[in-house]
Protein backbone atom coordinates (compact mmCIF):
# COMPACT_ATOMS: atom_id res chain seq x y z
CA UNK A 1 -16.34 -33.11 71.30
CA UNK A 2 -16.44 -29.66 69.80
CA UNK A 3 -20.00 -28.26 68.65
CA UNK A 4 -20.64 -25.50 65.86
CA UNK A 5 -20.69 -23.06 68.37
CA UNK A 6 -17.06 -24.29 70.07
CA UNK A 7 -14.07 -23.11 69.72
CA UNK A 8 -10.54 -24.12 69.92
CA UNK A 9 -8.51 -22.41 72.01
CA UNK A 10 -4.94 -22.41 70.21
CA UNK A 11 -7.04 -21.19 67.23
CA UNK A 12 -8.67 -18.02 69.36
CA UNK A 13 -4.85 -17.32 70.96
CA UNK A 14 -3.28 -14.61 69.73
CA UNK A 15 0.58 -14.34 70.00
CA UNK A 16 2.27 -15.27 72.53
CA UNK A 17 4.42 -12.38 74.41
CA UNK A 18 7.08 -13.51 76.19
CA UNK A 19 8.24 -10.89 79.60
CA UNK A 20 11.33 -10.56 81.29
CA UNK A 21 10.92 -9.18 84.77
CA UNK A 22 14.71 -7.82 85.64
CA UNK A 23 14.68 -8.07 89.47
CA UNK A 24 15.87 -4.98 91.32
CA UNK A 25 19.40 -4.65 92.23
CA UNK A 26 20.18 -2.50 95.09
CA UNK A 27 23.16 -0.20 94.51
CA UNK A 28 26.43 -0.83 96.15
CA UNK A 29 27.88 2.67 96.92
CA UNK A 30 26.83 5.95 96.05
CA UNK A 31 29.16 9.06 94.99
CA UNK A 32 28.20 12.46 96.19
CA UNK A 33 29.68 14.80 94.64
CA UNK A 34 31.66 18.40 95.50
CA UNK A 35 28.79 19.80 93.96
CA UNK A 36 26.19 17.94 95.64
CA UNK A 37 25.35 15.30 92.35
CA UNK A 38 24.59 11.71 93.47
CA UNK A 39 25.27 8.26 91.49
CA UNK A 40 24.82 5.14 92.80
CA UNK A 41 26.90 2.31 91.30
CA UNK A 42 25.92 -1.67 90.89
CA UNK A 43 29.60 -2.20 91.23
CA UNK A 44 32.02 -0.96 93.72
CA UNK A 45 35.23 -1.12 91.52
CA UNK A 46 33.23 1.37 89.62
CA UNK A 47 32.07 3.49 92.13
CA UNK A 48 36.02 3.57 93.69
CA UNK A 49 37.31 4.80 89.81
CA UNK A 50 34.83 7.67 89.59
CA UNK A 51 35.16 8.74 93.56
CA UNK A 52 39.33 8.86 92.42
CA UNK A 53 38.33 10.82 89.57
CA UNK A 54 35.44 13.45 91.30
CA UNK A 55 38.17 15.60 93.31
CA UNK A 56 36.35 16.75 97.13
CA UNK A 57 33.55 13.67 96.34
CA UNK A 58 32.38 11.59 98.95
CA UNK A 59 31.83 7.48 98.36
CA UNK A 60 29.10 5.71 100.55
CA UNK A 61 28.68 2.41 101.34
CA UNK A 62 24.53 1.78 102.06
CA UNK A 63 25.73 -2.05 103.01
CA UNK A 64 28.47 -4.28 103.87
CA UNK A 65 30.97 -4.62 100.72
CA UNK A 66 33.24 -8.24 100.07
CA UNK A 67 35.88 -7.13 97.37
CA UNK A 68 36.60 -10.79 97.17
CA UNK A 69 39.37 -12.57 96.98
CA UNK A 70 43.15 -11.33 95.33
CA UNK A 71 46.53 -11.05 94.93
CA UNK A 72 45.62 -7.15 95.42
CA UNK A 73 42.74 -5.23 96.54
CA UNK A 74 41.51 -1.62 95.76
CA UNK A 75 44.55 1.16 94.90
CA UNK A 76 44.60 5.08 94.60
CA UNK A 77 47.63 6.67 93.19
CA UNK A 78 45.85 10.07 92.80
CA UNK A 79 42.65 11.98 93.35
CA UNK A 80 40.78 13.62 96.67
CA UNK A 81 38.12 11.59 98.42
CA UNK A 82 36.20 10.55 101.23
CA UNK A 83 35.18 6.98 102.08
CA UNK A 84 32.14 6.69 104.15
CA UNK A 85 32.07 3.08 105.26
CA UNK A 86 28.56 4.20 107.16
CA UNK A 87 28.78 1.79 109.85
CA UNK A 88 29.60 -1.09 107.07
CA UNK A 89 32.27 -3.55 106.54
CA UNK A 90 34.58 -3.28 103.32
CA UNK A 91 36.27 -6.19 103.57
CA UNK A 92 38.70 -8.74 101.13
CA UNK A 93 40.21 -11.51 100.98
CA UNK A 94 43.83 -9.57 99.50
CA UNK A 95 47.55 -11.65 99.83
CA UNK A 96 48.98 -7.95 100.04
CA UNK A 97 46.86 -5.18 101.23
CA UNK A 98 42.94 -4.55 100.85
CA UNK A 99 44.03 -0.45 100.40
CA UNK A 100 47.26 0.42 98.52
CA UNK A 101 47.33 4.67 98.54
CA UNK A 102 50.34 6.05 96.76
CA UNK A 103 51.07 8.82 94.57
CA UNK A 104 49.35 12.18 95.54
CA UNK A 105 46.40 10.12 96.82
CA UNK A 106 44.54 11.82 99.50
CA UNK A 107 42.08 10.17 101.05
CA UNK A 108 39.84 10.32 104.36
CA UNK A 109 38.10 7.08 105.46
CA UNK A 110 35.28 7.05 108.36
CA UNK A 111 32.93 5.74 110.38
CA UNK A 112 33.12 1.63 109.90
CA UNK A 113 35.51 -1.24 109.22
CA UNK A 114 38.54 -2.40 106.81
CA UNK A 115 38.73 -5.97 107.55
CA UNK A 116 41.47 -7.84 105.38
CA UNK A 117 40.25 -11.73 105.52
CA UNK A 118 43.12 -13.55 104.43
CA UNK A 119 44.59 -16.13 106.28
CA UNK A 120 47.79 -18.47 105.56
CA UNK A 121 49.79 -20.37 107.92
CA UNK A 122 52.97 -20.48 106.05
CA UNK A 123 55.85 -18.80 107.59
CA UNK A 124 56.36 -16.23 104.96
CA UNK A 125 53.18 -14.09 105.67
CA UNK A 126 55.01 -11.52 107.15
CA UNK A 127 54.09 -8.01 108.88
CA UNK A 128 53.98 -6.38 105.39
CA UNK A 129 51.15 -8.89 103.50
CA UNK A 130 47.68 -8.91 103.97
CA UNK A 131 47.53 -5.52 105.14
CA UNK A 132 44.01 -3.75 105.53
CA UNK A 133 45.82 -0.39 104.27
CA UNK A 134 49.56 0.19 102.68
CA UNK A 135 50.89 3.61 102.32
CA UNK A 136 53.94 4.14 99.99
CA UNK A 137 52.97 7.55 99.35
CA UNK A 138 49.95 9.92 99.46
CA UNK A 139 47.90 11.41 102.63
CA UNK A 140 45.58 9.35 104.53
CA UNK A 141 43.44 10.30 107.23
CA UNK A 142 41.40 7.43 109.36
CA UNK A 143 38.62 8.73 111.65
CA UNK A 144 36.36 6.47 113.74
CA UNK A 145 37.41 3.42 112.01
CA UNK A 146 38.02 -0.71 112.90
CA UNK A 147 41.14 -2.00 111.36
CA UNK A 148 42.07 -5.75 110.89
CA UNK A 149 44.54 -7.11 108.86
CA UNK A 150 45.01 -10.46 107.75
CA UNK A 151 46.74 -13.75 108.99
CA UNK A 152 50.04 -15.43 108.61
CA UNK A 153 51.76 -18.27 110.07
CA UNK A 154 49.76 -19.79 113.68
CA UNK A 155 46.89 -17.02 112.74
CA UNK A 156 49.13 -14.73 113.95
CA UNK A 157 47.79 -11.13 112.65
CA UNK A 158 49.76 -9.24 109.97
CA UNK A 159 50.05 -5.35 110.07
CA UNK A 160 46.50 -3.44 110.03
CA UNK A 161 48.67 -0.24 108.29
CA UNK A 162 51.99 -0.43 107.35
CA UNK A 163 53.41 2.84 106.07
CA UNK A 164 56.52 3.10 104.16
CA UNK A 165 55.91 6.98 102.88
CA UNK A 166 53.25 9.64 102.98
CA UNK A 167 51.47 10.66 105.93
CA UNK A 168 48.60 8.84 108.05
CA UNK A 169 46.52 10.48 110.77
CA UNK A 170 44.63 8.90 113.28
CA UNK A 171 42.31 10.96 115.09
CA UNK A 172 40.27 7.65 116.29
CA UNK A 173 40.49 3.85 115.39
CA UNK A 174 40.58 0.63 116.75
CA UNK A 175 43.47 -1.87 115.21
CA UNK A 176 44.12 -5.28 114.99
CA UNK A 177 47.33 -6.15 113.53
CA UNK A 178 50.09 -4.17 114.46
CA UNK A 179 50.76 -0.29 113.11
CA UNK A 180 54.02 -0.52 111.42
CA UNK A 181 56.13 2.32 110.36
CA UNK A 182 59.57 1.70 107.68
CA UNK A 183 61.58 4.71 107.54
CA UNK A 184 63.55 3.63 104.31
CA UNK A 185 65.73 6.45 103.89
CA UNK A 186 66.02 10.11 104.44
CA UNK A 187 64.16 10.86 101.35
CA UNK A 188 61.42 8.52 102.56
CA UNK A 189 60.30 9.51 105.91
CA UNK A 190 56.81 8.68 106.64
CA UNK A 191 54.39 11.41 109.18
CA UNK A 192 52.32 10.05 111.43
CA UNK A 193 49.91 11.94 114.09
CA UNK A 194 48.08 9.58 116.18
CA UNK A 195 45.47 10.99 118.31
CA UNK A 196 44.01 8.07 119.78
CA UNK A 197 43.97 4.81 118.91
CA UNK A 198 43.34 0.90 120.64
CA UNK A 199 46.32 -0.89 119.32
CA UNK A 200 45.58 -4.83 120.04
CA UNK A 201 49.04 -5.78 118.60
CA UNK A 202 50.58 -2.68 119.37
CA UNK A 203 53.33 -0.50 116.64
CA UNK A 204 57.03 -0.83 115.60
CA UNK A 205 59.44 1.48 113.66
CA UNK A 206 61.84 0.35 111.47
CA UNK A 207 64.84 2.48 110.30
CA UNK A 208 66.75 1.02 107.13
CA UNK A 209 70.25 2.00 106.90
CA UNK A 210 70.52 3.31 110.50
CA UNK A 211 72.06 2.11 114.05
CA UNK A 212 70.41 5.00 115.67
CA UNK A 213 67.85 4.78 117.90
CA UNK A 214 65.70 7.01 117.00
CA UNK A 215 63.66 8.37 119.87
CA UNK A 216 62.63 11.75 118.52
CA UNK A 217 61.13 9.62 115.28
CA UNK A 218 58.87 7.46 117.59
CA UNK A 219 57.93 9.90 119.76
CA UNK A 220 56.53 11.64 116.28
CA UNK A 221 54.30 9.50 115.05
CA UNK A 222 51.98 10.72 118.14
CA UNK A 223 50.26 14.15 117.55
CA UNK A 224 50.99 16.79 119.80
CA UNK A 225 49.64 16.00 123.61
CA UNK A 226 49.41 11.93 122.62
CA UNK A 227 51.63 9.16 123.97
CA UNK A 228 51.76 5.53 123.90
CA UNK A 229 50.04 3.83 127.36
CA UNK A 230 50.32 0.10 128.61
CA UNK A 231 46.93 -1.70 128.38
CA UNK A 232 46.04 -0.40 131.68
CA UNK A 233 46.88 3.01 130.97
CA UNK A 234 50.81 3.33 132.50
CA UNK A 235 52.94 5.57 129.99
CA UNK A 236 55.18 3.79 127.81
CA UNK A 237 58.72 5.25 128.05
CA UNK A 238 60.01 4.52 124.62
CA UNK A 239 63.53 5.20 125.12
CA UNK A 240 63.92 2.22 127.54
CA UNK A 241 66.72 -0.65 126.04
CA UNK A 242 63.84 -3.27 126.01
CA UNK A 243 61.95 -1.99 123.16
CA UNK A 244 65.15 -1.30 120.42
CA UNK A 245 67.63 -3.24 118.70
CA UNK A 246 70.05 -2.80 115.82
CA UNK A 247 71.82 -5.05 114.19
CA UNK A 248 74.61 -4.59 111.24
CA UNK A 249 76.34 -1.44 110.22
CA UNK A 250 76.30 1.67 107.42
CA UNK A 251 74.42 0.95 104.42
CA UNK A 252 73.56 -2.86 106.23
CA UNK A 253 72.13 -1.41 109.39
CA UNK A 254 68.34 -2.25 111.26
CA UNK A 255 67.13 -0.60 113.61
CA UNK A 256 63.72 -1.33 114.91
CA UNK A 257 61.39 0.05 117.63
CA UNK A 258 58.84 -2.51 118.99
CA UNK A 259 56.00 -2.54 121.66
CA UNK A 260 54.14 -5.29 120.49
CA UNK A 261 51.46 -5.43 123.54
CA UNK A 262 48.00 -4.30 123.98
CA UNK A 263 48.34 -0.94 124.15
CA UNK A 264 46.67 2.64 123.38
CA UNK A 265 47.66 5.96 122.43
CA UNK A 266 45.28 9.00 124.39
CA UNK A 267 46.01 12.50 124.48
CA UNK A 268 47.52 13.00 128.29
CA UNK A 269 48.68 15.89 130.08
CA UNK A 270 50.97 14.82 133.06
CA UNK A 271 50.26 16.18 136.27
CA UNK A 272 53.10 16.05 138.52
CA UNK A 273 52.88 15.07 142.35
CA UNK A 274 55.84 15.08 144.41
CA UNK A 275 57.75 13.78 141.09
CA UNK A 276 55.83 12.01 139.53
CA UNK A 277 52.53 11.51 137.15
CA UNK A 278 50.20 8.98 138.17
CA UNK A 279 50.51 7.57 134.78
CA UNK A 280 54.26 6.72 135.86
CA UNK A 281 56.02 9.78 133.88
CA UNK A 282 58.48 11.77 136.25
CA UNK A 283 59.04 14.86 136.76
CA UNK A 284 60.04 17.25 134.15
CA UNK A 285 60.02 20.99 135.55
CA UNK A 286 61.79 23.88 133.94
CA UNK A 287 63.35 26.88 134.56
CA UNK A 288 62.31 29.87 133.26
CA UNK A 289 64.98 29.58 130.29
CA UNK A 290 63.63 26.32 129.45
CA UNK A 291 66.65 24.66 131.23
CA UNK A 292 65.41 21.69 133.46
CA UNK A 293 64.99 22.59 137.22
CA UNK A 294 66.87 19.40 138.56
CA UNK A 295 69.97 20.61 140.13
CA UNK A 296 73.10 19.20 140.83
CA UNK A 297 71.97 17.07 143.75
CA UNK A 298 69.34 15.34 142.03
CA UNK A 299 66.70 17.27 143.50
CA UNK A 300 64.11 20.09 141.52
CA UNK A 301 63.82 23.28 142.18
CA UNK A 302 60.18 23.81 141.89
CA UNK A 303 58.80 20.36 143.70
CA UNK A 304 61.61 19.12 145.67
CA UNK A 305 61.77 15.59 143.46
CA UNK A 306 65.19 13.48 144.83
CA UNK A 307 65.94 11.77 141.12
CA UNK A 308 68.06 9.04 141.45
CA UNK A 309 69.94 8.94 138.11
CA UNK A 310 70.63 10.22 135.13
CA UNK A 311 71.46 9.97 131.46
CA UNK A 312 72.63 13.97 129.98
CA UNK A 313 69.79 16.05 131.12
CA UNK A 314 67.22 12.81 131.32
CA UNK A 315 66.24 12.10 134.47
CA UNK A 316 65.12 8.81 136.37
CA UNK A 317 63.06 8.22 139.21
CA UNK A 318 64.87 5.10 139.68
CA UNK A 319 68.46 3.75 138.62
CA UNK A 320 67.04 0.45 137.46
CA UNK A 321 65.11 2.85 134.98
CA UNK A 322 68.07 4.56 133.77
CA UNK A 323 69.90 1.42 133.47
CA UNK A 324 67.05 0.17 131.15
CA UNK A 325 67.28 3.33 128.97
CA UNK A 326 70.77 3.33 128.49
CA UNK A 327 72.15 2.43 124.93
CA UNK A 328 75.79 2.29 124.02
CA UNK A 329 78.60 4.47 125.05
CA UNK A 330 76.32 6.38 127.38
CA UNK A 331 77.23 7.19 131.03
CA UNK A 332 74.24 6.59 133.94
CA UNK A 333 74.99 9.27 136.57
CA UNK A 334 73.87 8.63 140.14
CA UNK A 335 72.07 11.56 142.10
CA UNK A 336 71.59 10.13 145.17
CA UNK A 337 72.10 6.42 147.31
CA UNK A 338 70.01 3.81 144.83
CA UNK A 339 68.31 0.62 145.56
CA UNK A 340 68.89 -2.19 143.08
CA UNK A 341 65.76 -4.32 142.43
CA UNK A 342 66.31 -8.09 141.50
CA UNK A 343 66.28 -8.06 138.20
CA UNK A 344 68.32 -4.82 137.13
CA UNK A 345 70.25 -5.69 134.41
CA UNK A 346 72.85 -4.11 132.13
CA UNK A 347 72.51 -5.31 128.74
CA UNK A 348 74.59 -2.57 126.74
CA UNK A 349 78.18 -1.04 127.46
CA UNK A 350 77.93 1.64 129.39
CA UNK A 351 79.74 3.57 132.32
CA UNK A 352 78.21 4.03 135.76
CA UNK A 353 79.32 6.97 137.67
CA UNK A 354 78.87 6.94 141.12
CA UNK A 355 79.37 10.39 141.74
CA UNK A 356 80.52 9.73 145.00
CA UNK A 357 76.72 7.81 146.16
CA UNK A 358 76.70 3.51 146.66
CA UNK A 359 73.77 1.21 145.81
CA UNK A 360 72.90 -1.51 147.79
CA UNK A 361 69.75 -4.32 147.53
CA UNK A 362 70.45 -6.94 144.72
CA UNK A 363 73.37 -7.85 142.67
CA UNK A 364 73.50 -5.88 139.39
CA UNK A 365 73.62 -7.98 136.56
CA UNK A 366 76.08 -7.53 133.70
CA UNK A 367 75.08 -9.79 130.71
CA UNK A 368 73.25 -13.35 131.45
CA UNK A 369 70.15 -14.71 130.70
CA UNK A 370 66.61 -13.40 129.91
CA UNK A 371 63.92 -15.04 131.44
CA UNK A 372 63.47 -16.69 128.46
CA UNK A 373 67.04 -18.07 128.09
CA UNK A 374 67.80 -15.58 126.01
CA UNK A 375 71.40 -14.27 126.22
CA UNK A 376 72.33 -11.22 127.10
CA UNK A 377 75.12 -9.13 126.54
CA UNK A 378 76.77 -6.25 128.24
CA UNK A 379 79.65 -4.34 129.67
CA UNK A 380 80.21 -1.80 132.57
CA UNK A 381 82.49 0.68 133.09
């Protein structure tokens, strides 16, 4: 019971105050800019917008950063910029590509990962969806950085980078999916230098419009003093038949370039002993006049190498080699008596001159089967 002296409570209280308390919300990226101004952004589409539109800025990622999930991730058509994935993971879950660059885009991403997450077995998801970066135009330079691309059909991997125009340099990164390089036409002719670079599902080149294999355009997308190695570090001769084909003709015509192994691409210098580099190159001495110092028997003139074959002025160690390298309408010279190994083939039409040597060991092969049952076709002259 109250008393005189009592009193109620909700007649003492004064108004009640309600308080909102907003909890903190760490930042998602921050943009430095050329002249040293920071932001921070909540939101990373936000951050991306204003690091295309601060020309020589640099965008930070303090965490890991999920895009989420759609038909197409983040694009740049334009603008200067560095990404700084900072050790983090930028990741999405993006049917096409987590990076389109295009344009006059030119950007430099470092230091982290691009992981595209998407995943489909259906057997349209193709080399060319759910990439982790797509260039159709631009410059884009990748240093110290993880690459995965997304899924298709059996969880096979897509392409990490595809490329259709622009430039890309690679002077470090690790990839998953395959590097893939479409040379559409002569007025679209992507660059590539590639340093050095783990390739888990190794590179192709594809030339639209073109039966030609072109060697010189592989051998390009590696910077100057880098070639492509086996997992266990054995150079990669790209001109051998195994890696190209071509089908249809003029405007019709495919041509594609494949290594689709484990494989890396290091900076090398071959050092040649008696003929050959360790990493399995052969010798390539010169003359003075930059004519090559293998002479009419086969032999050089500055180590002594006995070649056994040839293709023009490209010499073999071995004739199965040359053989291998051969494409269409060439001629595969012997320098010297050859042994045939048991599974030389000859897969394209060619001519084999003798030049007055013989061969002896196994049969050579002219068409037939692959190991896989695959059939073969050739002709020999």
């Amino acid at each position: 019971a109250k008393t005189a002296e009592t009193k109620n409570y909700e007649e003492q209280r004064s108004t009640t105050v309600e308080l909102t308390v907003a909890e903190k919300v760490d930042p998602v990226a921050s943009l430095t800019a050329a002249d040293g101004t920071e932001t921070t952004y909540d939101s990373f589409t936000d951050a991306w917008t204003a690091a295309i539109a601060s020309e020589g800025s640099t965008l930070k990622l303090p965490d890991n950063v999920d895009i989420g999930k759609a038909e197409d991730g983040l694009s740049v058509d334009s603008g200067k910029f560095t990404l700084d994935l900072n050790g983090k993971t930028l990741s999405g879950n993006a049917y096409r590509q987590l990076i389109a660059v295009s344009g006059t885009a030119d950007i430099t991403i470092q230091n982290g990962k691009l992981v595209n997450t998407f995943s489909k077995d259906q057997s349209d998801i193709n080399l060319g969806n759910a990439n982790a970066v797509n260039i159709a135009g631009g410059k884009v330079v990748l240093e110290n950085v993880e690459v995965t691309s997304g899924r298709g059909k059996d969880g096979a991997q897509t392409g990490a980078v595809y490329v259709y125009d622009g430039s890309l340099t690679v002077t470090s990164g690790t990839f998953t999916g395959a590097i893939g390089v479409v040379h559409q036409s002569p007025d679209a002719h992507p660059a590539l230098k590639i340093t050095s670079a783990t390739l888990h599902n190794g590179i192709g080149y594809l030339a639209l419009g073109s039966s030609v294999f072109d060697y010189d355009g592989v051998r390009a997308l590696f910077a100057s003093g880098s070639m492509l190695f086996d997992k266990d570090g054995k150079y990669i001769d790209i001109a051998k038949a195994e890696y190209w084909v071509s089908v249809g003709a003029g405007e019709d015509a495919v041509t594609e370039f494949a290594y689709s192994e484990e494989s890396m691409v290091k900076p090398h210098t071959h050092t040649i002993v008696n003929g050959k580099c360790e990493c399995g190159y052969i010798c390539n001495h010169k003359n003075a006049d930059g004519s090559s110092a293998i002479g009419t028997d086969g032999k050089c003139t500055v180590c002594g190498t006995q070649l056994s074959a040839a293709i023009g002025e490209t010499y073999y160690a071995d004739v199965k080699s040359a053989l291998d390298a051969a494409t269409d309408g060439q001629t595969v010279k012997l320098l010297a008596n050859g042994m045939l190994d048991n599974d030389t083939y000859v897969s394209t039409t060619l001519t084999l001159d003798l030049n007055g040597h013989g061969l002896s060991g196994y049969s050579l092969n002219v068409g037939g089967l692959t190991a896989t049952s695959q059939p073969r076709t050739g002709k020999l002259t």
